[in-house]
C-alpha atoms as a PDB file:
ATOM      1  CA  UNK A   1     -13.186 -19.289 129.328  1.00  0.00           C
ATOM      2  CA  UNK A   2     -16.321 -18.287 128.137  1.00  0.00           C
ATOM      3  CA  UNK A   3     -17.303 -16.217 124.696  1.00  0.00           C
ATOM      4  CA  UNK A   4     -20.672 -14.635 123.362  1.00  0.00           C
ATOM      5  CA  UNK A   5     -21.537 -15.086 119.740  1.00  0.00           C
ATOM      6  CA  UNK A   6     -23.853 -13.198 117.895  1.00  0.00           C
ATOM      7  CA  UNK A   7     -25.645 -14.831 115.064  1.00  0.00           C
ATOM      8  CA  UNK A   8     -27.276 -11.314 112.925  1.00  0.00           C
ATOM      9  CA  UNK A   9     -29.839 -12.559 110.398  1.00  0.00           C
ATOM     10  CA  UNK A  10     -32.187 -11.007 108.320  1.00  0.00           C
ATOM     11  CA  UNK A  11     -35.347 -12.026 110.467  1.00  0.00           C
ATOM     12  CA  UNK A  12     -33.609 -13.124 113.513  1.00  0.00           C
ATOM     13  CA  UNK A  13     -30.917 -11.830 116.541  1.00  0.00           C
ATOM     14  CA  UNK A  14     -29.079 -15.181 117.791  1.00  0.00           C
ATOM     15  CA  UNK A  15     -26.875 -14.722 120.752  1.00  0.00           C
ATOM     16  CA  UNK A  16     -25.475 -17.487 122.629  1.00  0.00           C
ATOM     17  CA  UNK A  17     -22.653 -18.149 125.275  1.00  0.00           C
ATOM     18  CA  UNK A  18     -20.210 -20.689 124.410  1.00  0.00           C
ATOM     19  CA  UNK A  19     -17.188 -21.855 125.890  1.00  0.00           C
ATOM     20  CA  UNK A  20     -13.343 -22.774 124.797  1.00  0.00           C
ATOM     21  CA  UNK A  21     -14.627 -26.290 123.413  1.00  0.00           C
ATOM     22  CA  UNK A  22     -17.687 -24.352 121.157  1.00  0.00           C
ATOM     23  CA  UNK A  23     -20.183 -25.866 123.671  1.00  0.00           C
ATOM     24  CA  UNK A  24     -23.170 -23.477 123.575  1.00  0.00           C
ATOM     25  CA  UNK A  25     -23.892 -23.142 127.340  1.00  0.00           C
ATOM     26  CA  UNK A  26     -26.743 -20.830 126.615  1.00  0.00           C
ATOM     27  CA  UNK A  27     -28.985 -18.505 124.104  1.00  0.00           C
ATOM     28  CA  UNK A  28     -31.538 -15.984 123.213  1.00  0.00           C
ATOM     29  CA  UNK A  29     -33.142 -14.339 119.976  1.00  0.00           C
ATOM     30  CA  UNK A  30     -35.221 -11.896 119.359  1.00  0.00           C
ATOM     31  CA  UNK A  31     -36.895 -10.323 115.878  1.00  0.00           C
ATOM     32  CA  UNK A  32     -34.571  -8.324 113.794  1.00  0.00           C
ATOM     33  CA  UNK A  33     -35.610  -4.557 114.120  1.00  0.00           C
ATOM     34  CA  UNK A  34     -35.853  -2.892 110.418  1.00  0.00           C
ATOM     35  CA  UNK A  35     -35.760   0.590 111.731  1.00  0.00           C
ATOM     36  CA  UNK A  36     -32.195   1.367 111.450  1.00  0.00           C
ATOM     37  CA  UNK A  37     -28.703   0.435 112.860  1.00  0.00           C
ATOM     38  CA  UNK A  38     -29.043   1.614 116.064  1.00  0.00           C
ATOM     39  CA  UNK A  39     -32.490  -0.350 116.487  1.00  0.00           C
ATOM     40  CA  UNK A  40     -30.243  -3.401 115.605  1.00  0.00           C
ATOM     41  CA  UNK A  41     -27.340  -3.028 118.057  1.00  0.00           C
ATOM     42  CA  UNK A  42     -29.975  -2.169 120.668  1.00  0.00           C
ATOM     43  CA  UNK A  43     -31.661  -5.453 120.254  1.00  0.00           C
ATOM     44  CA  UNK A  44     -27.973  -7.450 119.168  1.00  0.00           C
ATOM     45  CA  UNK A  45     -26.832  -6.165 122.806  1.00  0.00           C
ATOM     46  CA  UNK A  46     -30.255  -7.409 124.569  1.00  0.00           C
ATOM     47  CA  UNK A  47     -30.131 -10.394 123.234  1.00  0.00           C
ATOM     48  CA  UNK A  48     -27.012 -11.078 124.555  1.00  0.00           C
ATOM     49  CA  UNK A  49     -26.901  -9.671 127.731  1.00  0.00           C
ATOM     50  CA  UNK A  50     -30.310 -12.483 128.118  1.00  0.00           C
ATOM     51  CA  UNK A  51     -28.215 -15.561 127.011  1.00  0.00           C
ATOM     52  CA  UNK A  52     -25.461 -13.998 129.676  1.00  0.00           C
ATOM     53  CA  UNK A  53     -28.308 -14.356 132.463  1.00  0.00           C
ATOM     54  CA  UNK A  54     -29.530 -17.422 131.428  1.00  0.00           C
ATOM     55  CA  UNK A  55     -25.880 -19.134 132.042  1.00  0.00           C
ATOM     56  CA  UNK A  56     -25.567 -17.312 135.482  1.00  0.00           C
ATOM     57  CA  UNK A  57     -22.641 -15.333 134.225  1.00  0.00           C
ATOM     58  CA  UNK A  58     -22.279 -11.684 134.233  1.00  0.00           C
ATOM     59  CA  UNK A  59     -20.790  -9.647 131.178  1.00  0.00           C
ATOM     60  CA  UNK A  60     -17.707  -9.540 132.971  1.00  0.00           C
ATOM     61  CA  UNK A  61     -17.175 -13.237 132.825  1.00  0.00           C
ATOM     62  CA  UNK A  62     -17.489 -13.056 129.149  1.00  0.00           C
ATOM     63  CA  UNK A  63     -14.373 -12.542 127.141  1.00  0.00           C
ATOM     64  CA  UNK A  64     -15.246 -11.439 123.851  1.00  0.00           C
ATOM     65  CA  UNK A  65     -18.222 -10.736 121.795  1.00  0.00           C
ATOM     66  CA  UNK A  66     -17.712 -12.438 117.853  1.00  0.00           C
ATOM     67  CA  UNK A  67     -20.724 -11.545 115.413  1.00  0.00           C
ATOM     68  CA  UNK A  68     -21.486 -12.791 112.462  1.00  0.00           C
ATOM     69  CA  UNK A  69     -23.112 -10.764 109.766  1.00  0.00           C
ATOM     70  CA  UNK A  70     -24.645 -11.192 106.311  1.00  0.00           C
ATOM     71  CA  UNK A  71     -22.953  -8.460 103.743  1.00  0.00           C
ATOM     72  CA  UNK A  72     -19.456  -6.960 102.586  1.00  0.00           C
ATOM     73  CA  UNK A  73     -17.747  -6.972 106.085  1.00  0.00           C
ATOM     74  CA  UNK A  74     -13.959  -5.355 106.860  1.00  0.00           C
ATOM     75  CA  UNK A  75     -13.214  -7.263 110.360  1.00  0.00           C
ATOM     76  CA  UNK A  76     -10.469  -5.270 110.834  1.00  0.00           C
ATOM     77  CA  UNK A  77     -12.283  -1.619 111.123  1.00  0.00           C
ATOM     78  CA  UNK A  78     -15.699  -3.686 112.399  1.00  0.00           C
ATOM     79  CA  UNK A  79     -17.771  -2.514 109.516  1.00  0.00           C
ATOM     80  CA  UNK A  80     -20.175  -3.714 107.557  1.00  0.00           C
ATOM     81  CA  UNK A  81     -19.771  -2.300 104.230  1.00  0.00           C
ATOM     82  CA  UNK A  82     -22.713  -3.441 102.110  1.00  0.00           C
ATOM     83  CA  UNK A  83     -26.162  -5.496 103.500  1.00  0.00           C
ATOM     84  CA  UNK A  84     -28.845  -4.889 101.266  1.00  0.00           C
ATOM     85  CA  UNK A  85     -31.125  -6.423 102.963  1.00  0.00           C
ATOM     86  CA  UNK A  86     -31.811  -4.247 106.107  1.00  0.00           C
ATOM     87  CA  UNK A  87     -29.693  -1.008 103.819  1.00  0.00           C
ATOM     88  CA  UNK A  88     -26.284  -1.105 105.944  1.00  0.00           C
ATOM     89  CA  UNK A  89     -23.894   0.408 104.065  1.00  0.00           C
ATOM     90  CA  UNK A  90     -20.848   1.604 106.379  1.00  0.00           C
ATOM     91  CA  UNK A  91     -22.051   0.603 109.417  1.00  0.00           C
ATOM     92  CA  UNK A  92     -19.373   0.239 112.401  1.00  0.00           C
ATOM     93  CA  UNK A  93     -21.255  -2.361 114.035  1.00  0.00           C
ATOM     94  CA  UNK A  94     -17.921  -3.673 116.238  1.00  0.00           C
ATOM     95  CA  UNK A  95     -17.860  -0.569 118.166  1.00  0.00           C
ATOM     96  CA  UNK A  96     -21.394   0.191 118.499  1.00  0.00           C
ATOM     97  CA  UNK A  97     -21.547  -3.257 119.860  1.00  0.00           C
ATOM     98  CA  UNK A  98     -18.451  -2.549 122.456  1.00  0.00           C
ATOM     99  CA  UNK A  99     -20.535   0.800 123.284  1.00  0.00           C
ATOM    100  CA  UNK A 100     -23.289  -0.762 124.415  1.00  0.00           C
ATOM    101  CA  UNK A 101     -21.649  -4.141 126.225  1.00  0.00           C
ATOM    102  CA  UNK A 102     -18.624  -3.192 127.170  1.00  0.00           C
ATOM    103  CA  UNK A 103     -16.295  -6.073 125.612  1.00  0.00           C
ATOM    104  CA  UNK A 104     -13.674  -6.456 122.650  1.00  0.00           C
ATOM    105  CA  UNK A 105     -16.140  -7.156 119.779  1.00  0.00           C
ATOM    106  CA  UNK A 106     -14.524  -9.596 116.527  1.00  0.00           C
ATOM    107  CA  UNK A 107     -17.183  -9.046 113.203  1.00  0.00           C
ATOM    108  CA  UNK A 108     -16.885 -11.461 110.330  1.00  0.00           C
ATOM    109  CA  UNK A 109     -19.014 -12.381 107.282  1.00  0.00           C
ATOM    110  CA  UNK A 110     -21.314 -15.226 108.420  1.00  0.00           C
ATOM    111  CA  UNK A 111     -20.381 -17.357 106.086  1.00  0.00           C
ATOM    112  CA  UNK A 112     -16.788 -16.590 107.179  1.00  0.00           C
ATOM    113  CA  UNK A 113     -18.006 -17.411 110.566  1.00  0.00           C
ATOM    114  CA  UNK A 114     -19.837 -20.359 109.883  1.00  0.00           C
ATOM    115  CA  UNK A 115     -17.335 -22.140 108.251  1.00  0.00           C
ATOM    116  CA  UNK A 116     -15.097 -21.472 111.266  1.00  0.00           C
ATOM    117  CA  UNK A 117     -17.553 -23.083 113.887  1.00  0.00           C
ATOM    118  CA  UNK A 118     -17.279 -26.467 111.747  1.00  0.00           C
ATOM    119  CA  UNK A 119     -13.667 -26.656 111.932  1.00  0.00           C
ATOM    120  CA  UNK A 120     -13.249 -25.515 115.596  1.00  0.00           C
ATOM    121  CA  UNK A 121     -16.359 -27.822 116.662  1.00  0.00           C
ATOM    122  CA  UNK A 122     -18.062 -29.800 113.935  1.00  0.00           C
ATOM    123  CA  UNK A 123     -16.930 -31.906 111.016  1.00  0.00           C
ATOM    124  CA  UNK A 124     -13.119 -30.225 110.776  1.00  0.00           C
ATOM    125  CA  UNK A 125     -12.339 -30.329 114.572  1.00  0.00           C
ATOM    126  CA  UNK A 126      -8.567 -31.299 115.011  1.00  0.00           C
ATOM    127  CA  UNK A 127      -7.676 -30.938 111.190  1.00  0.00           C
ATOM    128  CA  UNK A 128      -4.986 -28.741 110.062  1.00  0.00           C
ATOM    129  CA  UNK A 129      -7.074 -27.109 107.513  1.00  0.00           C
ATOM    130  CA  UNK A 130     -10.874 -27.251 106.243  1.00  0.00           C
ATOM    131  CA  UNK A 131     -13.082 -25.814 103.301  1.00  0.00           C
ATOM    132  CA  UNK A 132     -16.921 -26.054 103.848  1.00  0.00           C
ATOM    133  CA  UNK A 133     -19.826 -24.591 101.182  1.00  0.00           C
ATOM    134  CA  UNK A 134     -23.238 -24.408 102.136  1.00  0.00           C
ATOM    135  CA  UNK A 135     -25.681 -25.501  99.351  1.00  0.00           C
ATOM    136  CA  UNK A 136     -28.655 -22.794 100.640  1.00  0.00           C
ATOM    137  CA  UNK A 137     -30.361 -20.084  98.833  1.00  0.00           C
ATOM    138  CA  UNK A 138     -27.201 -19.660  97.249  1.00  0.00           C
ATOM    139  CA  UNK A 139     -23.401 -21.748  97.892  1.00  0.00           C
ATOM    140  CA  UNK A 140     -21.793 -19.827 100.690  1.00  0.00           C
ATOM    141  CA  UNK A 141     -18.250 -20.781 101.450  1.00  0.00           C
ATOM    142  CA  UNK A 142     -15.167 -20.595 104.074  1.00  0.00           C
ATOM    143  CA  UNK A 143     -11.600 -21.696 104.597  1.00  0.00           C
ATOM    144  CA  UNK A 144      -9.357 -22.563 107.570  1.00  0.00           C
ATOM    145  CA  UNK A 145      -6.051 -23.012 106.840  1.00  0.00           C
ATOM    146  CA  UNK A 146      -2.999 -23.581 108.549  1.00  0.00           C
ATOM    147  CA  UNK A 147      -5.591 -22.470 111.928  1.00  0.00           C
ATOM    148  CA  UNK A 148      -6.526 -19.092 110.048  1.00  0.00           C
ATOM    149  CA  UNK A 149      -9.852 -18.087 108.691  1.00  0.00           C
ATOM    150  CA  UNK A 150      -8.914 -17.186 105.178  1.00  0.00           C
ATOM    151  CA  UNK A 151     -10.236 -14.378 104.019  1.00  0.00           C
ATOM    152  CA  UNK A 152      -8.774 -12.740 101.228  1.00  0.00           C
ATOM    153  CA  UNK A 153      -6.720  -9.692 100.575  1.00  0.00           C
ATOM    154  CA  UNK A 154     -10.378  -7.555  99.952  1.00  0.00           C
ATOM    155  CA  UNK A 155     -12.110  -9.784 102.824  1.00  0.00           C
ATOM    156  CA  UNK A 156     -14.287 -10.816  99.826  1.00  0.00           C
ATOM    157  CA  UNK A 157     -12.059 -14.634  99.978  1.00  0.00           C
ATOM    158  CA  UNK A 158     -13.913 -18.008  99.283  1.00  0.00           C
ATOM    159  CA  UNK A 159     -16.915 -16.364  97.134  1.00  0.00           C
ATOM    160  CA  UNK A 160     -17.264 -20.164  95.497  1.00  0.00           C
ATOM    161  CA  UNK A 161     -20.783 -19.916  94.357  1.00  0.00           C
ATOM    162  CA  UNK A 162     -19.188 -17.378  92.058  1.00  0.00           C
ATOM    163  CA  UNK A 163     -16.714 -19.343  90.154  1.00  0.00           C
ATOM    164  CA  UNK A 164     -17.495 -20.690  86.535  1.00  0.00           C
ATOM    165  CA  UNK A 165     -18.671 -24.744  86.230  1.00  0.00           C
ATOM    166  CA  UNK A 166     -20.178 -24.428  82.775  1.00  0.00           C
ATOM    167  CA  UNK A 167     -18.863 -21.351  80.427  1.00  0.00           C
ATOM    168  CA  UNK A 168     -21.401 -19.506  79.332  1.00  0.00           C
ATOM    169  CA  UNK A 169     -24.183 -21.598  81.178  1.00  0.00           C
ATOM    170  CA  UNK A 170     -26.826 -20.617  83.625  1.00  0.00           C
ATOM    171  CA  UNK A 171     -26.933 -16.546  84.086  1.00  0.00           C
ATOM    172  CA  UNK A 172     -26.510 -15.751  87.702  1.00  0.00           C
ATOM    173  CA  UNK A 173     -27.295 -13.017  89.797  1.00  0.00           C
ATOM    174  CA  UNK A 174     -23.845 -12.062  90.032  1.00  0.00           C
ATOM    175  CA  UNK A 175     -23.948 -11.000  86.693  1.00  0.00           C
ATOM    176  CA  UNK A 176     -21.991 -13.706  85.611  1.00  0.00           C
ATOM    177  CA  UNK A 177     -22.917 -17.486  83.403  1.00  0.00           C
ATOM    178  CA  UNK A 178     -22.333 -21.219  84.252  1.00  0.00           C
ATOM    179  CA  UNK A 179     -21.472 -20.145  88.249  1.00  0.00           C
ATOM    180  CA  UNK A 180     -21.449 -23.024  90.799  1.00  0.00           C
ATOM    181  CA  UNK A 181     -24.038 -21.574  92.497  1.00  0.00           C
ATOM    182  CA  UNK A 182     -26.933 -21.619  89.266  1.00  0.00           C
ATOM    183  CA  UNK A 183     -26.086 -25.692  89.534  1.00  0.00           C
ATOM    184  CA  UNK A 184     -25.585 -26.353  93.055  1.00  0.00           C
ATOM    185  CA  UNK A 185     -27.049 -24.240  95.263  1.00  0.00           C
ATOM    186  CA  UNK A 186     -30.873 -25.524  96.649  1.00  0.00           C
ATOM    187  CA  UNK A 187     -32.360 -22.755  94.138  1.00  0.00           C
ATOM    188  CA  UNK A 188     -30.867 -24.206  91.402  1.00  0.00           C
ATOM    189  CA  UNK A 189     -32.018 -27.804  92.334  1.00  0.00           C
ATOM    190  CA  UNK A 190     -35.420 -26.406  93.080  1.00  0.00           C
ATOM    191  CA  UNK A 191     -36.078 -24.804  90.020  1.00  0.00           C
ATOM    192  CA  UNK A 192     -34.227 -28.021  87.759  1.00  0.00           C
ATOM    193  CA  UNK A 193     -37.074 -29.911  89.435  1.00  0.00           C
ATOM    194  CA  UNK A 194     -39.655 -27.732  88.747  1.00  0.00           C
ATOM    195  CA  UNK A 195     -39.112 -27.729  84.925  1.00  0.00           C
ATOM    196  CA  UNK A 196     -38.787 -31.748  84.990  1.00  0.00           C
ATOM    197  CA  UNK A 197     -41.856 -31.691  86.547  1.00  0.00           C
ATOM    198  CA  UNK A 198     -43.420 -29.703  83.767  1.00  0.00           C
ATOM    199  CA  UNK A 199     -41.815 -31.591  81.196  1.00  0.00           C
ATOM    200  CA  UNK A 200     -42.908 -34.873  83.225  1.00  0.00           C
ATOM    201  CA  UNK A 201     -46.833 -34.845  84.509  1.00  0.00           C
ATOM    202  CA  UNK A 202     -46.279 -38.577  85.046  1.00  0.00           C
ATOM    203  CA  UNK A 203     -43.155 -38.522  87.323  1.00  0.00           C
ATOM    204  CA  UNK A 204     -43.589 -39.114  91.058  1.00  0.00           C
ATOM    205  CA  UNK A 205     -42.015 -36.031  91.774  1.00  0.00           C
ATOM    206  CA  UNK A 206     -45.944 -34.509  91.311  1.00  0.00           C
ATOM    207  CA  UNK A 207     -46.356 -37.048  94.042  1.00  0.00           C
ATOM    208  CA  UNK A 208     -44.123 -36.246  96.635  1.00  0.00           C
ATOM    209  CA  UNK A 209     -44.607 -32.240  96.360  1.00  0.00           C
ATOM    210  CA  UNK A 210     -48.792 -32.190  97.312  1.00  0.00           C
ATOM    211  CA  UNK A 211     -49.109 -31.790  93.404  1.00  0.00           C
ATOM    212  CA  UNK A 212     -48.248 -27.908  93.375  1.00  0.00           C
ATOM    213  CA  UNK A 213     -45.064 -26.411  91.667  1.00  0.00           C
ATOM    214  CA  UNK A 214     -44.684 -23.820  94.450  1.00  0.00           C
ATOM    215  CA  UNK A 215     -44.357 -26.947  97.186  1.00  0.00           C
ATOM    216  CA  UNK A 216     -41.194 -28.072  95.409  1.00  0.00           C
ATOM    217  CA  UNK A 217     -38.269 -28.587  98.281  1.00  0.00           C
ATOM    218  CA  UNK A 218     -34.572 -29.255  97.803  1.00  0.00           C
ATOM    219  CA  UNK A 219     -35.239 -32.855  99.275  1.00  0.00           C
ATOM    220  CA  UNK A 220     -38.058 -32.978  97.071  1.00  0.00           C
ATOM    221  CA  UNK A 221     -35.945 -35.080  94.228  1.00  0.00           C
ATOM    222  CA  UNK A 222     -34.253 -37.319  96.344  1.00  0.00           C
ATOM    223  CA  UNK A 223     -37.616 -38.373  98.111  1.00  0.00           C
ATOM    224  CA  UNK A 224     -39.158 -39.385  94.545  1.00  0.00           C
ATOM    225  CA  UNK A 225     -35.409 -40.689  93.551  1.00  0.00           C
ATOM    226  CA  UNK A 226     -35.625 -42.880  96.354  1.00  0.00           C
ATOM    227  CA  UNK A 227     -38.916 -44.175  95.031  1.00  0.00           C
ATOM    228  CA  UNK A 228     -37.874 -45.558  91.987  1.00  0.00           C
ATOM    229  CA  UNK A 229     -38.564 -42.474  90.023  1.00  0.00           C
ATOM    230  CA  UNK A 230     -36.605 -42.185  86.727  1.00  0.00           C
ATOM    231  CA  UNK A 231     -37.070 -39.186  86.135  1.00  0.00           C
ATOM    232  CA  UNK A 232     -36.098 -37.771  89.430  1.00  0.00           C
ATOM    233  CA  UNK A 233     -33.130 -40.118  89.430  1.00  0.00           C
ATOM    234  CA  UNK A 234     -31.679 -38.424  86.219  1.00  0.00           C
ATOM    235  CA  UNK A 235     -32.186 -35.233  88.001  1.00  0.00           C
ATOM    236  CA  UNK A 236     -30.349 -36.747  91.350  1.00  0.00           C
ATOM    237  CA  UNK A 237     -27.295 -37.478  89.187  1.00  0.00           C
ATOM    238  CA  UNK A 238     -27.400 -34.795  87.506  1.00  0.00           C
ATOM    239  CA  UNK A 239     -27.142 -32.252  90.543  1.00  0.00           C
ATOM    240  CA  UNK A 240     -24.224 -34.653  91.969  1.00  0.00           C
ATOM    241  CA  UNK A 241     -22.087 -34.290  88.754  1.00  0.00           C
ATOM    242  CA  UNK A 242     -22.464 -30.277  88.911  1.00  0.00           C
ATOM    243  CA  UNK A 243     -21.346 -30.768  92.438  1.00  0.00           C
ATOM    244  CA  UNK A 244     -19.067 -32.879  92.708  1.00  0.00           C
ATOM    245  CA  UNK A 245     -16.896 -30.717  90.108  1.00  0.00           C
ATOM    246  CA  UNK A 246     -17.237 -27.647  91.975  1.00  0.00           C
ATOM    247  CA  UNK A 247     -15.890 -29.645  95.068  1.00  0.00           C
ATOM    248  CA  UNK A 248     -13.611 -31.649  93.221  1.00  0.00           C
ATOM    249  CA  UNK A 249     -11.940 -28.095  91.699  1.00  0.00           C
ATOM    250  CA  UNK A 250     -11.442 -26.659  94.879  1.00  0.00           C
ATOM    251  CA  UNK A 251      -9.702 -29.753  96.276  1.00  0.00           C
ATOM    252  CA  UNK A 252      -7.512 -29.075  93.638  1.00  0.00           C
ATOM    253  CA  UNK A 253      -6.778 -25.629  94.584  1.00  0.00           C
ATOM    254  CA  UNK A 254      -6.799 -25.351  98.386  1.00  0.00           C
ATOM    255  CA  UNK A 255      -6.234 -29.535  99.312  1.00  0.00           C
ATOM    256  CA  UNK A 256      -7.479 -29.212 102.480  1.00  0.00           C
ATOM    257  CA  UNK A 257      -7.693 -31.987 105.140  1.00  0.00           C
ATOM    258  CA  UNK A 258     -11.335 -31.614 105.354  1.00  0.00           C
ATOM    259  CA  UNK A 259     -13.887 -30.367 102.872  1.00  0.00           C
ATOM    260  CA  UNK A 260     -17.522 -29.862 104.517  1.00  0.00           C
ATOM    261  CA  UNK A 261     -20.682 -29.609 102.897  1.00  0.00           C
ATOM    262  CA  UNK A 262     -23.593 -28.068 104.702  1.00  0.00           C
ATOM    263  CA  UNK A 263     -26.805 -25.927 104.361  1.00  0.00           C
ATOM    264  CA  UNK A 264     -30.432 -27.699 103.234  1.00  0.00           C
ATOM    265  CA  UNK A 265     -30.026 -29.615 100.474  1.00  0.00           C
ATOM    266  CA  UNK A 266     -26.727 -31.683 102.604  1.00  0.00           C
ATOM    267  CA  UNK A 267     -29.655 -32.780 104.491  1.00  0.00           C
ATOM    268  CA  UNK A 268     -30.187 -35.726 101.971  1.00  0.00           C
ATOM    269  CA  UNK A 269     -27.019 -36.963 104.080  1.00  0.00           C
ATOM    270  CA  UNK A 270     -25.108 -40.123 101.881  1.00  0.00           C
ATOM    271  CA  UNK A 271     -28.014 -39.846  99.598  1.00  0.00           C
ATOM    272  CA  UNK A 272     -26.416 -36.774  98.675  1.00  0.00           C
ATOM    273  CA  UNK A 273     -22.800 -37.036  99.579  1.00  0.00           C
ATOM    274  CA  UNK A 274     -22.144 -40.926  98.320  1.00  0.00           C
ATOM    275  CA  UNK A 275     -22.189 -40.492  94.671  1.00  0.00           C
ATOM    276  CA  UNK A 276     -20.254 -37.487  95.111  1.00  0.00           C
ATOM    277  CA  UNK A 277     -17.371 -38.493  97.272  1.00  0.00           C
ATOM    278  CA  UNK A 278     -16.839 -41.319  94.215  1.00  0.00           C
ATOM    279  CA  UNK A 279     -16.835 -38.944  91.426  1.00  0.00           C
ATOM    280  CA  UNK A 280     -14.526 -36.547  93.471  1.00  0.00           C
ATOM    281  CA  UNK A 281     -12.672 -39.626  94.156  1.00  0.00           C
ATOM    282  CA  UNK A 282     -12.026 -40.041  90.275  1.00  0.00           C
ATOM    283  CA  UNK A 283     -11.314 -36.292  89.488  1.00  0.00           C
ATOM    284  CA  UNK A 284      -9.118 -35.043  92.657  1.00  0.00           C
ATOM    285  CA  UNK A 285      -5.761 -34.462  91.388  1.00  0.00           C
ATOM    286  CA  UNK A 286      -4.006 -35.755  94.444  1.00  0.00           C
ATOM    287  CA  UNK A 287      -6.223 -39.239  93.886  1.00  0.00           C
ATOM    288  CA  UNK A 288      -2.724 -41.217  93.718  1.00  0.00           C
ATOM    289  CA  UNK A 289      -1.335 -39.871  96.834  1.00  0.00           C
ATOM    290  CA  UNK A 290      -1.032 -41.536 100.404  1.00  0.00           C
ATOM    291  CA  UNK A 291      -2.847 -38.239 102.102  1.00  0.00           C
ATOM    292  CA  UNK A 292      -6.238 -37.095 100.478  1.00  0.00           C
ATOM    293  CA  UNK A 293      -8.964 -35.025 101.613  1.00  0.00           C
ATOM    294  CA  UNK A 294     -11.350 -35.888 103.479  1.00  0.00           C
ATOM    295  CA  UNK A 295     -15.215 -35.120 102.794  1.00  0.00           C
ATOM    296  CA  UNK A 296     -17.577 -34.131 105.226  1.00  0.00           C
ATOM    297  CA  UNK A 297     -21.378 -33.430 106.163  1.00  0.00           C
ATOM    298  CA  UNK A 298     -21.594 -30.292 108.160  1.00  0.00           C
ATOM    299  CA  UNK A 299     -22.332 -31.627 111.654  1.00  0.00           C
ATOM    300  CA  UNK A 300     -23.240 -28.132 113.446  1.00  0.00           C
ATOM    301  CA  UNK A 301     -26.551 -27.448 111.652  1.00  0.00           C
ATOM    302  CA  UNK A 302     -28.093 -23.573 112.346  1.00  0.00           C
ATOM    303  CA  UNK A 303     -25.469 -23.395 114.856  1.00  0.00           C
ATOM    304  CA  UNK A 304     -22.373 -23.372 113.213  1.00  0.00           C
ATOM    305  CA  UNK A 305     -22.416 -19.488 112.862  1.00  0.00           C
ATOM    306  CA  UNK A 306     -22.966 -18.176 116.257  1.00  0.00           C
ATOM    307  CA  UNK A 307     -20.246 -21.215 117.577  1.00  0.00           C
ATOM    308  CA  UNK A 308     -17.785 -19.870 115.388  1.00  0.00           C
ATOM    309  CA  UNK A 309     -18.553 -15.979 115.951  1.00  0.00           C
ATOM    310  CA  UNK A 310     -17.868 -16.520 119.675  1.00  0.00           C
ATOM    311  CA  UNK A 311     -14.585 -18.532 118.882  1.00  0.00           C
ATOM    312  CA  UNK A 312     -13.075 -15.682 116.418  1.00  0.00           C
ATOM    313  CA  UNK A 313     -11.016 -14.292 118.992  1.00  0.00           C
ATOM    314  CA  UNK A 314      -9.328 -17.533 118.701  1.00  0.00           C
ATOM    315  CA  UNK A 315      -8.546 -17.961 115.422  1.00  0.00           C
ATOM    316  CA  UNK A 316      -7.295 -14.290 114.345  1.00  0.00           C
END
């Protein structure tokens, strides 16, 4: 059977046909309008009646249409509550989608839904139960368990950049100090480097971002780490320890089979993940048991979303 999935992003429309197995068969995109829901569900629905054509199906051979959408989202009623970022509030996007194509339409968070493509096709397939967080702009997060997306009572469920690593540290934007998210997200790692390098005119890390502040990348410190750079090596370590004790406290609540790491800065691959798989190693309460879970790089990249919007019908 085949499903559409709708990837909704801030700058982008990503639609793409995938089947039972979260193959994508085809896709489109197109710009995201900023003139108003309806504007948005126009283009959402051309978008995917293209990626429709473009496998040689019709809509009729589609079961479902799954989106995924930035903001405060109730799947159940199909709304999207809150996105501040194109002004939804209250929008009931599932049935203006369903209006205009003409299929049962599943909406979820897209961090909700991204989560869900890596354990239906990426680095959780065939566990019983998988976490992910996506080190980004900020640390998004999911849950499978027990073959459920876990969302929470609210639908607000797995906010884990927003739990506290270092009382009364970093302020956040949530309002909040010391949140995962201040230490581990690519922001936070971007903006540590930038102050080393201030601190530092001698350190490579000058070197490896063109000389300019604003040029500073998430990868930026393990390229001049890499190099033999002290200074950037202290700031390596430090960003592992910060992140391996987020992980290593949500092992201890949820002890999934899987726990995947994604977004940018999981890039730096074993670079990244090495050091932090030993200290979790060390600090997982269940370190003394036969069964232990497992830790992952994301394998689905940009299109873990729109897999897993397309597969929600599967997994409610």
């Amino acid at each position: 059977m085949n499903y559409l999935g709708i990837d909704l992003g801030g700058i982008n429309v990503a639609a793409a046909v995938v089947d039972g197995e979260g193959h994508i068969l085809s896709r489109d995109h197109v710009p995201t309008p900023r003139t108003g829901a309806e504007d948005v569900a126009d283009a959402m629905a051309a978008a995917a009646r293209r990626a429709v054509e473009r496998a040689e199906l019709t809509l009729e051979d589609v079961v479902s249409v799954g989106i995924g959408s930035p903001g405060t989202i109730d799947p159940n009623g199909g709304v999207v509550e809150y996105w501040s970022n194109l002004s939804f509030r209250h929008v009931p996007l599932s049935r203006m989608i369903k209006e205009r194509l003409d299929r049962p339409v599943y909406l979820e968070n897209d961090a909700n839904a991204a989560a869900l493509g890596e354990y239906a096709a990426g680095a959780g397939r065939g566990s019983s139960s998988m976490v992910a967080i996506t080190l980004g702009t900020g640390v998004g997060g999911g849950a499978v368990l027990g073959g459920k997306l876990y969302t929470g009572y609210n639908y607000a469920g797995l906010e884990v950049g927003h739990f506290v690593v270092e009382y009364n540290g970093r302020p956040c934007t949530c309002g909040r100090r010391g949140c995962f998210e201040t230490y581990a997200s690519a922001t936070a790692l971007i903006k540590r480097t930038r102050e080393e390098m201030e601190r530092h005119p001698e350190s490579l890390l000058w070197q490896v971002s063109g000389g300019d502040l604003a040029r500073v990348e998430g990868r930026s410190a393990f390229a001049a780490a890499e190099q033999g750079d002290s200074v950037a090596q202290a700031l390596v370590k430090e960003y592992q320890s910060y992140l391996a004790c987020g992980i290593a406290s949500l092992i201890n609540i949820f002890q999934p089979e899987v726990f995947c790491v994604g977004g940018g800065v999981a890039g730096a691959g074993e670079k990244l993940l090495g050091p932090v798989r030993d200290i979790v190693a060390r600090e997982d309460y269940a370190r003394h048991n036969a069964r232990r879970t497992r830790l992952e790089l994301a394998k689905l990249g940009n299109d873990a979303g729109i897999i897993g919007a397309a597969l929600l019908p599967l997994f409610r």
